[in-house]
Structure formats: structure tokens, C-alpha cells
Protein backbone atom coordinates (compact mmCIF):
# COMPACT_ATOMS: atom_id res chain seq x y z
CA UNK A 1 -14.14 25.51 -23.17
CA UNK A 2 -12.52 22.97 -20.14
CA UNK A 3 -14.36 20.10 -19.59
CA UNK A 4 -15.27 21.42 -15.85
CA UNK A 5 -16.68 24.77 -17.70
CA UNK A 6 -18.68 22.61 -20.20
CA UNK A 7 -20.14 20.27 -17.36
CA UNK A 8 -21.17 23.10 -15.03
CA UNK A 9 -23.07 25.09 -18.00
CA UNK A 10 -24.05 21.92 -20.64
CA UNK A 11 -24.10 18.64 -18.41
CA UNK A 12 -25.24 16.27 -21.50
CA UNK A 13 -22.38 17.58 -23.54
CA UNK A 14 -20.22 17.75 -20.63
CA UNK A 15 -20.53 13.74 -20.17
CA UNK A 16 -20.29 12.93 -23.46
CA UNK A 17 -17.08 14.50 -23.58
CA UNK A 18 -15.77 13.18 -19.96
CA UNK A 19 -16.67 9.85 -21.42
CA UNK A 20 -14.67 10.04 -24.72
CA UNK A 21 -11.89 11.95 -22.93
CA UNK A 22 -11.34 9.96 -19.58
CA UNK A 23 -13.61 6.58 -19.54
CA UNK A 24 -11.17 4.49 -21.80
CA UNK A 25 -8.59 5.38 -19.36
CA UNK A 26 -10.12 5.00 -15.98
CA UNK A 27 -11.25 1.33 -17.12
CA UNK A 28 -7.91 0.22 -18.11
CA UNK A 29 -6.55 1.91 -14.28
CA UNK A 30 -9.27 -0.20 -12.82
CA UNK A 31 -8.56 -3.29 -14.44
CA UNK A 32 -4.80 -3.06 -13.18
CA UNK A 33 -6.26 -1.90 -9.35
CA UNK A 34 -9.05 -4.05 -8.78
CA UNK A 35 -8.39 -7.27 -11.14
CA UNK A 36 -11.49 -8.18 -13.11
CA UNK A 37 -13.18 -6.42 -15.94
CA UNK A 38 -16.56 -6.60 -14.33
CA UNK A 39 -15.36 -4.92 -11.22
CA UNK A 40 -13.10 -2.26 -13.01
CA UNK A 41 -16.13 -1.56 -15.76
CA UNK A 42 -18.28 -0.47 -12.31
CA UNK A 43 -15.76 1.88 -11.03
CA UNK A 44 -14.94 3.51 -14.09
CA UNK A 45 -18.88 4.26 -14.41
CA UNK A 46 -19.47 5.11 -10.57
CA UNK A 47 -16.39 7.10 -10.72
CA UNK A 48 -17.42 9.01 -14.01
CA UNK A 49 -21.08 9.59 -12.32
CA UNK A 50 -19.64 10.78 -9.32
CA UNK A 51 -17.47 13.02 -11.13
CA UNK A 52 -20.33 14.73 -12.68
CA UNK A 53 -22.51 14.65 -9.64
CA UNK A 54 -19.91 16.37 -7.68
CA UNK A 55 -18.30 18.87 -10.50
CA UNK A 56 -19.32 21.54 -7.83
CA UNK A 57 -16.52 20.51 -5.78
CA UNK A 58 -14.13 20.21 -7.98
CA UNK A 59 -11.22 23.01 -7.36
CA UNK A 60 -8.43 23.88 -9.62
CA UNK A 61 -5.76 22.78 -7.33
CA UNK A 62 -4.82 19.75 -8.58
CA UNK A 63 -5.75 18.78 -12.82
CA UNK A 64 -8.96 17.50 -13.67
CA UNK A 65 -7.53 13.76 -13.87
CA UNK A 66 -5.89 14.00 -10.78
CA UNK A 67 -9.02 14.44 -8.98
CA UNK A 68 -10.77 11.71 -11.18
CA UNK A 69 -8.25 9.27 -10.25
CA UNK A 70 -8.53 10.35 -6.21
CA UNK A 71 -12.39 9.54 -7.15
CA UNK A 72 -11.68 6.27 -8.46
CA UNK A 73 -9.12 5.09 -5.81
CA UNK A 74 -11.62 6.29 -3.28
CA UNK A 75 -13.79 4.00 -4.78
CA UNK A 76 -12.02 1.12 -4.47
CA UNK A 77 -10.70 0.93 -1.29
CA UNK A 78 -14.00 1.93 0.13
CA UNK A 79 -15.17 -1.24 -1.42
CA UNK A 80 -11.72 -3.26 -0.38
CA UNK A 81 -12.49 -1.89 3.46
CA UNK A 82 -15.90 -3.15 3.19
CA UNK A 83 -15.20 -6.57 1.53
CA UNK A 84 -12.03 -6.94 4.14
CA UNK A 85 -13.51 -10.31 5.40
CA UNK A 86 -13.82 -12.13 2.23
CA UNK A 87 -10.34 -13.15 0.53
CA UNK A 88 -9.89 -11.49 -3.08
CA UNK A 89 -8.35 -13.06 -6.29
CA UNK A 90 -6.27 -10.66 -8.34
CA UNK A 91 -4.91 -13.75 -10.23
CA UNK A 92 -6.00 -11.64 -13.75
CA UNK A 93 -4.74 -8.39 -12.84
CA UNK A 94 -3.53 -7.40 -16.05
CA UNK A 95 -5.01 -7.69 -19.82
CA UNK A 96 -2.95 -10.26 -21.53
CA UNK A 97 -0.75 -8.49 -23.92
CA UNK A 98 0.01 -9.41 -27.88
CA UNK A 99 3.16 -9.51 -28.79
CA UNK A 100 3.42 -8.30 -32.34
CA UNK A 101 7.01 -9.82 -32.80
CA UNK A 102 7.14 -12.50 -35.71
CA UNK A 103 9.56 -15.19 -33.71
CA UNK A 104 8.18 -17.56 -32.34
CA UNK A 105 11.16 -17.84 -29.95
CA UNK A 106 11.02 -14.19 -28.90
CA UNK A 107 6.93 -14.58 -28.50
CA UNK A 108 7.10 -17.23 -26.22
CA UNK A 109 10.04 -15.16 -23.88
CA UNK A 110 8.38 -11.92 -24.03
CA UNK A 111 4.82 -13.95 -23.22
CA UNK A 112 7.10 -15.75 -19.66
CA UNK A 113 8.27 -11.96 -19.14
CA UNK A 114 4.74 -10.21 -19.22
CA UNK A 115 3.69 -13.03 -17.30
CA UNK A 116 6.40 -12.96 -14.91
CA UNK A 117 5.67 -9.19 -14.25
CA UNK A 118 2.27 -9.33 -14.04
CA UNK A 119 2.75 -12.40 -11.58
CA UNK A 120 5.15 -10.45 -9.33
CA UNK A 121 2.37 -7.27 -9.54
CA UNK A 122 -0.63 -9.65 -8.78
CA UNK A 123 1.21 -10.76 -5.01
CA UNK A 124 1.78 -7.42 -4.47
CA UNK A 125 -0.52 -5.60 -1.22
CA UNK A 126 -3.10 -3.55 -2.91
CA UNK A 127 -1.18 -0.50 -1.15
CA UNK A 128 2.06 -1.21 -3.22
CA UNK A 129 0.34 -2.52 -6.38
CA UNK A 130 -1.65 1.15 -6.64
CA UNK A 131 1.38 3.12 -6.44
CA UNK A 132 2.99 0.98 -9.24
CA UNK A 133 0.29 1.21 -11.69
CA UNK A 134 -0.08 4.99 -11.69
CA UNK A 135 3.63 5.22 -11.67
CA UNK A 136 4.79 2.63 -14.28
CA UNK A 137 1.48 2.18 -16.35
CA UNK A 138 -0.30 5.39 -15.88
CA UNK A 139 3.43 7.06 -16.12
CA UNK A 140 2.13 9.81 -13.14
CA UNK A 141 4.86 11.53 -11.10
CA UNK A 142 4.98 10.99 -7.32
CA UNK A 143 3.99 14.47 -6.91
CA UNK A 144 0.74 13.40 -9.00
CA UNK A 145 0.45 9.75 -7.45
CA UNK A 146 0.73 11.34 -4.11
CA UNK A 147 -2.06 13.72 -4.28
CA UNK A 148 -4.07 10.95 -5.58
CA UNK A 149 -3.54 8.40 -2.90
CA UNK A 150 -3.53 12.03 -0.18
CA UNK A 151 -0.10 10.26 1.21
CA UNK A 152 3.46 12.22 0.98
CA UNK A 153 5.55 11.92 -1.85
CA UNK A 154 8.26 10.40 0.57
CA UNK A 155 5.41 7.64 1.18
CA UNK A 156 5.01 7.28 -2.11
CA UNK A 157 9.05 7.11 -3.11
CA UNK A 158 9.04 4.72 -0.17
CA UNK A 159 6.58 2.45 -1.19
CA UNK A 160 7.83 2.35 -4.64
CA UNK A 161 10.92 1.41 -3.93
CA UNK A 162 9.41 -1.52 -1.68
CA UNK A 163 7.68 -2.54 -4.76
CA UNK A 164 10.28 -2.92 -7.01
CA UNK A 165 12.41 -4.97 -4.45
CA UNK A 166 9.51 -7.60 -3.83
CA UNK A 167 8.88 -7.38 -7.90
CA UNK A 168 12.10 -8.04 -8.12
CA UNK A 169 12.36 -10.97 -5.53
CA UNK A 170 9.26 -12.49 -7.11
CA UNK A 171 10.71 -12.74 -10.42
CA UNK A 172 13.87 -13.54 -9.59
CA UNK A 173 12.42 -16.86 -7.35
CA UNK A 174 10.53 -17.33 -10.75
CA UNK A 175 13.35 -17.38 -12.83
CA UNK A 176 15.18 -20.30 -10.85
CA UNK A 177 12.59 -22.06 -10.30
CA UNK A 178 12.65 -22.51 -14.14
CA UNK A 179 16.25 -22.51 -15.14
CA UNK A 180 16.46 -25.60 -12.16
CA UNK A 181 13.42 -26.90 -13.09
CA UNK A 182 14.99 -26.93 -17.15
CA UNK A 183 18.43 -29.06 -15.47
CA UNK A 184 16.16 -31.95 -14.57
């Protein structure tokens, strides 16, 4: 049985399974969207609960993560419209990430190269940083990212692309900055 067929006729065993099945993942999306763990642990919960409060609506037309993830984007910008006034820190967008290589040399570049990346991603505008998380962490097509944000795919393609060149700016700036900074 689907997990929309076992939430409509078993709710308890319906959650538990959403839970095992999608939570994990809509916690890590959030962390990357909205910054903080705090934050991202809410939406992942309010976007689960919604999810099973709303399973009624739910139509086949798009897959069942698709319309979790238009949930949970839904969720955050209503929040981002709402706190619009108040300047937000996304200085710890992304988890810091182990690398399990055994050089110490190769540890410390792949640690400036995460952190170069994830740098470039945090100055991003929320509207480019979404569309490069679901595409590039999430690995979702444009097709998929596009019904999720309810934008066109060209929209999507377009803001991609604009999100790679300002990535790319960013890091490049970076990378100067600390090759002339290393000449002094």
C-alpha cells in the first residue's frame, strides 16, 4: 500500500511511515533553505503535520514528495513574507561537512572549498538559493523544482543559471582575496 492509501485508511501507521520515509529528508532541505537547525526542525514537523492534515487534497498529479516539498517551501516563505522587516542571518546555512580524506593537506583545501561554496550559497537571495538546493543537493529536475516553487521551468533554468554566475563570482573574489592576501 502507498503511503497516501495507508494515511487515508490507518493515519497512526500512515505517520509513522511518512516520518521514517520523508522527515530525515525534509530537515536536511530545511536546514539548507532556512539556515538554522531550530528553524528547519519546525518546518520539517509543521510541514509533516500539514501533510497529514491535508492528505485529502493531495492529487496524483505531481509525486508524493513533490507536493511535500511545495508544503514545505510554502512554509517558509510564508514565514520569510511575514518576518520581511527584521534582517535574517543565513551565516550557517549548511551542516559542516567531514572530510574523510587522511591528508592533512587535502583536509584543510577541501574544508576552504566547502566553505567557499557554502559562503557563495549563504549571499545568495533566498529566491536563487531555493532553486539551487533542490537542484544540486536535493538532485530534483527543473521540471520537479518548478512545480515545487509553481514558477516555469524557463524561470527556473533562468534563475539557475543566475546562481551559478554569482556562485561563481563569489568564489572567485574569494579565491584572490587569498592567493593576494598569501603574496604579502
Amino acid at each position: 500500500m502507498d503511503i497516501v492509501e495507508l494515511l487515508r485508511k490507518d493515519r497512526e501507521a500512515g505517520v509513522r511511515r511518512l516520518v521514517a520515509e520523508y522527515g530525515n529528508r525534509l530537515y536536511e532541505t530545511a536546514i539548507r533553505l532556512c539556515g538554522n537547525t531550530a528553524d528547519a526542525e519546525d518546518y520539517a514537523f509543521r510541514t509533516l503535520e500539514r501533510a497529514v492534515s491535508k492528505i485529502g487534497t493531495f492529487r496524483s498529479s505531481s509525486s508524493f514528495f513533490t507536493w511535500l516539498y511545495e508544503i514545505l517551501v510554502n512554509q517558509i516563505r510564508s514565514d520569510l513574507r511575514r518576518k520581511a522587516a527584521n534582517a535574517l542571518d543565513f551565516s550557517d546555512s549548511l551542516p559542516e561537512q567531514v572530510d574523510p580524506r587522511p591528508e592533512p593537506t587535502d583536509a584543510l583545501a577541501a574544508r576552504e572549498e566547502s566553505e567557499a561554496v557554502r559562503s557563495s550559497l549563504d549571499r545568495l537571495p533566498y529566491v536563487l538559493r531555493e532553486i539551487v538546493v533542490f537542484r544540486y543537493w536535493e538532485d530534483l529536475t527543473v521540471p520537479e523544482i518548478a512545480k515545487i516553487l509553481a514558477i516555469p521551468e524557463g524561470t527556473v533554468k533562468s534563475r539557475l543559471h543566475q546562481a551559478k554566475n554569482l556562485m561563481r563570482m563569489t568564489i572567485s573574489r574569494t579565491i584572490d582575496g587569498f592567493a593576494s592576501s598569501k603574496e604579502m
